[in-house]
C-alpha atoms as a PDB file:
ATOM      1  CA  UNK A   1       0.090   6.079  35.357  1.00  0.00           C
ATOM      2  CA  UNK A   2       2.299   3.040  36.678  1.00  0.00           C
ATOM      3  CA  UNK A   3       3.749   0.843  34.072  1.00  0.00           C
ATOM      4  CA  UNK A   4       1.366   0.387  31.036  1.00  0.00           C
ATOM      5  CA  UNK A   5       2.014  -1.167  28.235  1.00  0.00           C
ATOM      6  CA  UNK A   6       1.670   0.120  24.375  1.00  0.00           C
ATOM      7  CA  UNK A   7       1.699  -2.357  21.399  1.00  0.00           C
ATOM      8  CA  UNK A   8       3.393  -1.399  17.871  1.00  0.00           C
ATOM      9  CA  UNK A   9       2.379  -2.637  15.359  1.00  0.00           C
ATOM     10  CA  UNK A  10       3.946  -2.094  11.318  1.00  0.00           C
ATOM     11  CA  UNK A  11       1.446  -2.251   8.659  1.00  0.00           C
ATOM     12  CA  UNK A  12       4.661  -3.202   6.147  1.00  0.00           C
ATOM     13  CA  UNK A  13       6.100  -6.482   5.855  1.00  0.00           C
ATOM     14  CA  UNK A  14       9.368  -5.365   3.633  1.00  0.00           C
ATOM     15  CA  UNK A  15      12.475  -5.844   5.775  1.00  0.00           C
ATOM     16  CA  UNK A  16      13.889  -2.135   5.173  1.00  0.00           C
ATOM     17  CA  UNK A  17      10.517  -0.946   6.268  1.00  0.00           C
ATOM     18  CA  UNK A  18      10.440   2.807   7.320  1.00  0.00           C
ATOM     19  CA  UNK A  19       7.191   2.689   9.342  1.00  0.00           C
ATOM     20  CA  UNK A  20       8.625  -0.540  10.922  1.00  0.00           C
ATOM     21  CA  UNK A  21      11.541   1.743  11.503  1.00  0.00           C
ATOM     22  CA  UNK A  22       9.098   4.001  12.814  1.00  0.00           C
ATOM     23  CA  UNK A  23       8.079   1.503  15.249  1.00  0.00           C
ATOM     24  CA  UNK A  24      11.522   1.195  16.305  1.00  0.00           C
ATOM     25  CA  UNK A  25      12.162   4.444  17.511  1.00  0.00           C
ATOM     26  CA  UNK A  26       9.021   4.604  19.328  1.00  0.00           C
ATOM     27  CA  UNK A  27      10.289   1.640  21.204  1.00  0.00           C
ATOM     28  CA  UNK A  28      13.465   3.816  22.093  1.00  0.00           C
ATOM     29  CA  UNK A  29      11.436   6.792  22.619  1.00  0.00           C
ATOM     30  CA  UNK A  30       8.743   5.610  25.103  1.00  0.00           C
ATOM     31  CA  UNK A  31       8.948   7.479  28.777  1.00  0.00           C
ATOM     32  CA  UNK A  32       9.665   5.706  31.707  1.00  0.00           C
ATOM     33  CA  UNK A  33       7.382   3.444  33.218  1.00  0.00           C
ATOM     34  CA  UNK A  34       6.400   2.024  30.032  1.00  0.00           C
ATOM     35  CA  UNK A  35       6.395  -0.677  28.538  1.00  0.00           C
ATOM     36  CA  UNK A  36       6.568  -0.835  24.323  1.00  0.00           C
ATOM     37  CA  UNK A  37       5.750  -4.023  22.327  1.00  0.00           C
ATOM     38  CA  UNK A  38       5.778  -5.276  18.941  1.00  0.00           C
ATOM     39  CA  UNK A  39       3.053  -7.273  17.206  1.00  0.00           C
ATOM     40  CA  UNK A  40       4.502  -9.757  14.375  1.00  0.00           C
ATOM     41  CA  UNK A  41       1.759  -9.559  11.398  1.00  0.00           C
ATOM     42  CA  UNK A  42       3.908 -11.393   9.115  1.00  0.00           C
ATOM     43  CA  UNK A  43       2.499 -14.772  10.119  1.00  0.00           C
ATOM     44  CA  UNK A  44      -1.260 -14.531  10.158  1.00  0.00           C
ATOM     45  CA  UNK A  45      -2.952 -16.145   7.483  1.00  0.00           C
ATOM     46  CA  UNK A  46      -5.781 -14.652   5.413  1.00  0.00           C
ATOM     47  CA  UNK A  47      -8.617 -13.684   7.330  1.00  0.00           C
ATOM     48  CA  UNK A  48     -11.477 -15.966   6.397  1.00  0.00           C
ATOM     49  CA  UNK A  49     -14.571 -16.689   8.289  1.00  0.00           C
ATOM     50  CA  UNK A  50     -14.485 -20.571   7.933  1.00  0.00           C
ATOM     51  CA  UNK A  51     -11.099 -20.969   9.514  1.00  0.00           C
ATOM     52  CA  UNK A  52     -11.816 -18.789  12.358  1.00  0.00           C
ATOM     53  CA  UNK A  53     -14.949 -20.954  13.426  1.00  0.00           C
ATOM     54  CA  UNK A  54     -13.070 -23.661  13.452  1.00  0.00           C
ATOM     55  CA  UNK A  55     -10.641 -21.611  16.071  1.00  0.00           C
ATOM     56  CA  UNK A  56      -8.063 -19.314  15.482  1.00  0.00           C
ATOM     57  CA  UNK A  57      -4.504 -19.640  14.400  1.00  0.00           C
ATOM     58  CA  UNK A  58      -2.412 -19.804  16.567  1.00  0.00           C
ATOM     59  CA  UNK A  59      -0.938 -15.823  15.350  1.00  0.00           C
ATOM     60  CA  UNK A  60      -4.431 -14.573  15.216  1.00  0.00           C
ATOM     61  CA  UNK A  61      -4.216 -16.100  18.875  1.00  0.00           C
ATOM     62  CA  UNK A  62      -1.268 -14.313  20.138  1.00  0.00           C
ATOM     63  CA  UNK A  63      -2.231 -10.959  17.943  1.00  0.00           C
ATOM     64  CA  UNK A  64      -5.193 -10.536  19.820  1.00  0.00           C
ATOM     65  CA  UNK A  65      -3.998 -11.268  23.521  1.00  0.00           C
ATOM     66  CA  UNK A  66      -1.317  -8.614  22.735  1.00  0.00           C
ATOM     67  CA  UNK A  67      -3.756  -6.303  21.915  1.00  0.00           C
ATOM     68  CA  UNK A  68      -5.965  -6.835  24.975  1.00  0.00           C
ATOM     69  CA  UNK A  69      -3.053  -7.031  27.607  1.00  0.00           C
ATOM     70  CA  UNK A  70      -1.847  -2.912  25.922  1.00  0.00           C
ATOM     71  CA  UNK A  71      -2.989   0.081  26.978  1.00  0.00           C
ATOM     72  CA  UNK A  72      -3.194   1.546  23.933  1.00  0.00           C
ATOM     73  CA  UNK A  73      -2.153   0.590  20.180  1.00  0.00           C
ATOM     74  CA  UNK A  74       0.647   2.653  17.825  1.00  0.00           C
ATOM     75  CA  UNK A  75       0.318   1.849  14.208  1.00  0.00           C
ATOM     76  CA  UNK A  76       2.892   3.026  11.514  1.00  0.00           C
ATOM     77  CA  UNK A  77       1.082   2.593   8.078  1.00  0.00           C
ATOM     78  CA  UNK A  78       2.228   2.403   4.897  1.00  0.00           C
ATOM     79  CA  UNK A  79       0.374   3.938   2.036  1.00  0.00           C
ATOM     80  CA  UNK A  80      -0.667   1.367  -1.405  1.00  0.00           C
ATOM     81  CA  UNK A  81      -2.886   2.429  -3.729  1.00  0.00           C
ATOM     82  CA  UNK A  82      -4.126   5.453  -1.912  1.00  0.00           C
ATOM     83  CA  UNK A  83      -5.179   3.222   1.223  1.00  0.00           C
ATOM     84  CA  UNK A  84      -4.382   0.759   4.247  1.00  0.00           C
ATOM     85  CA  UNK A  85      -2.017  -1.836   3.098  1.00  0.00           C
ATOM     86  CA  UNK A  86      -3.430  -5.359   2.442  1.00  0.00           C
ATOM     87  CA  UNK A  87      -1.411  -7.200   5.862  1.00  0.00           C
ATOM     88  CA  UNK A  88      -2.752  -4.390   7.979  1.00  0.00           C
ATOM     89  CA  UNK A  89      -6.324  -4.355   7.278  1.00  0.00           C
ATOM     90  CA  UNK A  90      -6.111  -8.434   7.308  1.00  0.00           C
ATOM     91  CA  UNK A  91      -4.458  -8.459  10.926  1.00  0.00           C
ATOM     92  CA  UNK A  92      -7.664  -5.996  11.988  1.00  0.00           C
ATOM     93  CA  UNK A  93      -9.901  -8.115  10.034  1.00  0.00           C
ATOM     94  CA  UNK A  94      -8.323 -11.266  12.299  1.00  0.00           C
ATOM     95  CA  UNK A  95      -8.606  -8.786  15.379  1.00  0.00           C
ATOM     96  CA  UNK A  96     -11.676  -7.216  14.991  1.00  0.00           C
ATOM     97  CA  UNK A  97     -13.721 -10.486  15.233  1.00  0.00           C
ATOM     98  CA  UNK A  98     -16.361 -11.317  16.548  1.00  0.00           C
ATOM     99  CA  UNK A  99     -17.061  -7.943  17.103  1.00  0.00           C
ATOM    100  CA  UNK A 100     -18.560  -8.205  20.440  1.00  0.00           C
ATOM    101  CA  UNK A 101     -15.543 -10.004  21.866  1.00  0.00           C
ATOM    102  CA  UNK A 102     -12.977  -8.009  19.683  1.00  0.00           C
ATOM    103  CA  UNK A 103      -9.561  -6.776  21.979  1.00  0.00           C
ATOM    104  CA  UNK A 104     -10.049  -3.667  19.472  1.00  0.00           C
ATOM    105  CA  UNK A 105     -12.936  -2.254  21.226  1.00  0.00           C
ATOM    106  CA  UNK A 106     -12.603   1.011  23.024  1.00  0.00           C
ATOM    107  CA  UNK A 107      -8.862   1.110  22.578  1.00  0.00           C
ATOM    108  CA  UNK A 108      -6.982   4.549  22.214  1.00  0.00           C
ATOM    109  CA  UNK A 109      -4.948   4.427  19.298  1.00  0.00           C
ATOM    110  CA  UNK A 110      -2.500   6.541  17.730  1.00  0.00           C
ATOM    111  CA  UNK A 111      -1.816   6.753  13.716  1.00  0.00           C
ATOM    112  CA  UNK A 112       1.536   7.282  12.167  1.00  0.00           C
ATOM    113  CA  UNK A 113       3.308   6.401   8.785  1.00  0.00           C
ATOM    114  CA  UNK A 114       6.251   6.685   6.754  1.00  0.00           C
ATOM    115  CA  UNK A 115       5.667   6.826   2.889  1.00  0.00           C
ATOM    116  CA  UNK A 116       5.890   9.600  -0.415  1.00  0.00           C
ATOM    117  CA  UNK A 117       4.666  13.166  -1.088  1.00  0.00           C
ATOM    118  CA  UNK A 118       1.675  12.886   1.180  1.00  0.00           C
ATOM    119  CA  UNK A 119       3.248  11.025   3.884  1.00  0.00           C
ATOM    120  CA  UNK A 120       0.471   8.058   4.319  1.00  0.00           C
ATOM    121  CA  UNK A 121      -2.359  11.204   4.622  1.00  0.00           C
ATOM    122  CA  UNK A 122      -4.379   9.219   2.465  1.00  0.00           C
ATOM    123  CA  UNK A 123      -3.990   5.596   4.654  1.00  0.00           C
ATOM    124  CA  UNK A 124      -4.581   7.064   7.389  1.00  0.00           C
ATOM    125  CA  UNK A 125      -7.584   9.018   6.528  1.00  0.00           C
ATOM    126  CA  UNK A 126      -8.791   5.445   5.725  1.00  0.00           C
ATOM    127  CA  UNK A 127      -7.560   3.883   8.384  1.00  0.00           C
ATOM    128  CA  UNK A 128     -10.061   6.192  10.989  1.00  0.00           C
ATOM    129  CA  UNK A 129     -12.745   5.145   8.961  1.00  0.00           C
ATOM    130  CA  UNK A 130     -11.683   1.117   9.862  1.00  0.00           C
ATOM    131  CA  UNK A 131     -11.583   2.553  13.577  1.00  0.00           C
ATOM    132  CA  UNK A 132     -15.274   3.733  13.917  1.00  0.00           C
ATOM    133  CA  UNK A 133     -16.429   0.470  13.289  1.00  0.00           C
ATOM    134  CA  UNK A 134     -13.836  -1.387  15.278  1.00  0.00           C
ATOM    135  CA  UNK A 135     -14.816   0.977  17.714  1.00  0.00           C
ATOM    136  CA  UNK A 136     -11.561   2.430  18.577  1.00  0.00           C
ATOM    137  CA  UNK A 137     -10.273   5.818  19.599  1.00  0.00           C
ATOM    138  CA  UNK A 138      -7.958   7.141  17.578  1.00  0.00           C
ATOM    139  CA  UNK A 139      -6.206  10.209  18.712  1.00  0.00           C
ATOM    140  CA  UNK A 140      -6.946  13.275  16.560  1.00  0.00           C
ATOM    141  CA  UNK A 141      -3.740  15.575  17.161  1.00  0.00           C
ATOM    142  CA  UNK A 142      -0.940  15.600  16.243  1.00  0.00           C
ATOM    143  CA  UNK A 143      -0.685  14.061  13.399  1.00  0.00           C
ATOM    144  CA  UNK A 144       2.272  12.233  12.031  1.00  0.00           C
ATOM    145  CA  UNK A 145       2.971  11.708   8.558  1.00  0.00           C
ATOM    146  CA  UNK A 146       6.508  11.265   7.463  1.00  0.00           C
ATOM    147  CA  UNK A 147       6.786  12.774   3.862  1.00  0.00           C
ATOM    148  CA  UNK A 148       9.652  11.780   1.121  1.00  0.00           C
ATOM    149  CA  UNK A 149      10.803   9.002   3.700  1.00  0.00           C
ATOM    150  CA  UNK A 150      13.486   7.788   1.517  1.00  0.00           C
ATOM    151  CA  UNK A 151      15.020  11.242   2.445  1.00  0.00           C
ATOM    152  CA  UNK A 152      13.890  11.092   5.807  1.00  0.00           C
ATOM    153  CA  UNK A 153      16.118   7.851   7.193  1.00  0.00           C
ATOM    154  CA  UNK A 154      19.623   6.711   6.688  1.00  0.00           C
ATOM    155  CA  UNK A 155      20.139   3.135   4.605  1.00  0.00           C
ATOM    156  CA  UNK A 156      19.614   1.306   8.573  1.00  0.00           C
ATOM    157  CA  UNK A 157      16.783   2.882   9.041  1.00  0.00           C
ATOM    158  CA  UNK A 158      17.594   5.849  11.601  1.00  0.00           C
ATOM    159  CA  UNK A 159      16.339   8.904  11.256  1.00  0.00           C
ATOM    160  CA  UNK A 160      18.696  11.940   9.444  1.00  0.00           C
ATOM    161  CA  UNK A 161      16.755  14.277  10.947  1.00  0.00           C
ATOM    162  CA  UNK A 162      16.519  15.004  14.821  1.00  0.00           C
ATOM    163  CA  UNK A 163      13.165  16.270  14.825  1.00  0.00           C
ATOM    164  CA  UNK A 164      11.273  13.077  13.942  1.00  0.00           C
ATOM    165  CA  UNK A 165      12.790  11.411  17.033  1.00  0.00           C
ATOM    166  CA  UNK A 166      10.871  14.533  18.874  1.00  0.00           C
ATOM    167  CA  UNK A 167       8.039  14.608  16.402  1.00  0.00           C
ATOM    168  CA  UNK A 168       7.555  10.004  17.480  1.00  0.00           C
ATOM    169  CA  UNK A 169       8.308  11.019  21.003  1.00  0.00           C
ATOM    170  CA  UNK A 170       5.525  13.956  21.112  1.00  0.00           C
ATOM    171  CA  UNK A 171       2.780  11.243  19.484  1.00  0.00           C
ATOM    172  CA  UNK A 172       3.418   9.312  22.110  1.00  0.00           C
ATOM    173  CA  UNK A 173       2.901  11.711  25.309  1.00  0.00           C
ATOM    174  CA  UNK A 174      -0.132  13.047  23.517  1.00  0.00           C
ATOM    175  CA  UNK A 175      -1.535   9.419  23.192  1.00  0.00           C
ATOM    176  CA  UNK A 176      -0.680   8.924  27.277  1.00  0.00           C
ATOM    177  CA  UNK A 177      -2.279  11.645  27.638  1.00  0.00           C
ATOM    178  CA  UNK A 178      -5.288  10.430  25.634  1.00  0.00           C
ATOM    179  CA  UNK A 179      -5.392   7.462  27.617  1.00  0.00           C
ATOM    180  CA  UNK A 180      -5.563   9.212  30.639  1.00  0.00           C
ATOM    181  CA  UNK A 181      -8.424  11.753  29.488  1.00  0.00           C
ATOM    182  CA  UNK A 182     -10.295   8.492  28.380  1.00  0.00           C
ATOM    183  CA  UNK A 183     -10.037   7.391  31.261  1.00  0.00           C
ATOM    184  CA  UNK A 184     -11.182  10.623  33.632  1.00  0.00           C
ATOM    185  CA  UNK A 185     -14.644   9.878  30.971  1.00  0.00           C
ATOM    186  CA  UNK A 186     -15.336   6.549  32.467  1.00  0.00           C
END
């Protein structure tokens, strides 16, 4: 595939963060030959129509160049109140528009998430919903929700168990091969 290049991206801002963590080990997971970024959500300011006619922060700026210069996207979601955390759907709000220009358009995607008893299930139920209008393509299997995480990582944010090192590193080579399957289509 030649180097490609996949951007991360944490829908929690908390600095413990287990999806963030998430993100992490995908970084130290990825094969060789490619390339793994992180997108910094923390800065962009409430999505609101006025400001972005008058031009785009400067984060919403750099958000969405990231996204069009990757391959493919990774997102590790959080779960609140049943859903898609607040910061996550705002950076896709900031991303997804105008929609006819958006860097979120026909992107492969892959959905992961750290979180309670249901893992994020819920989030990221809701979160394929946000991707049929952004018009991305998330990757069905396998799915990776990460259930009890306070049980799941160490107090620096490492895995205890093995297996979700292999679980991160098997998302991964199913979304590569996702991109390459999309890509056979065209």
């Amino acid at each position: 595939m030649g180097n490609l290049t996949l951007l991360g991206i944490s829908g929690s801002l908390r600095r413990g963060s287990y999806n963030t963590a998430l993100i992490r080990i995908a970084k130290e997971e990825c094969p060789p030959g490619v390339d793994f970024l992180t997108a910094d959500i923390s800065t962009l300011p409430l999505y609101n129509e006025d400001v972005r006619l008058q031009g785009e922060p400067p984060p919403v700026i750099v958000l969405k160049e990231q996204i069009r210069s990757a391959a493919a996207l990774l997102i590790a979601t959080p779960e609140y109140n049943y859903s898609i955390p607040g910061v996550l759907k705002n950076a896709i709000d900031w991303a997804s528009r105008p929609p006819e220009t958006s860097p979120l358009s026909n992107k492969p995607v892959a959905l992961m998430g750290a979180g309670g008893m249901m893992g994020t299930s819920r989030a990221q139920y809701h979160l394929r919903q946000v991707c049929v209008f952004t018009n991305m393509y998330p990757l069905n299997k396998p799915e990776l929700f990460v259930r009890r995480a306070t049980e799941k990582f160490d107090e620096k944010g490492n895995p205890r168990d093995p297996m979700l090192r292999d679980r991160v590193r098997n998302l991964i080579a199913a979304l590569l091969a996702w991109m390459e399957r999309l890509r056979d289509r065209k």
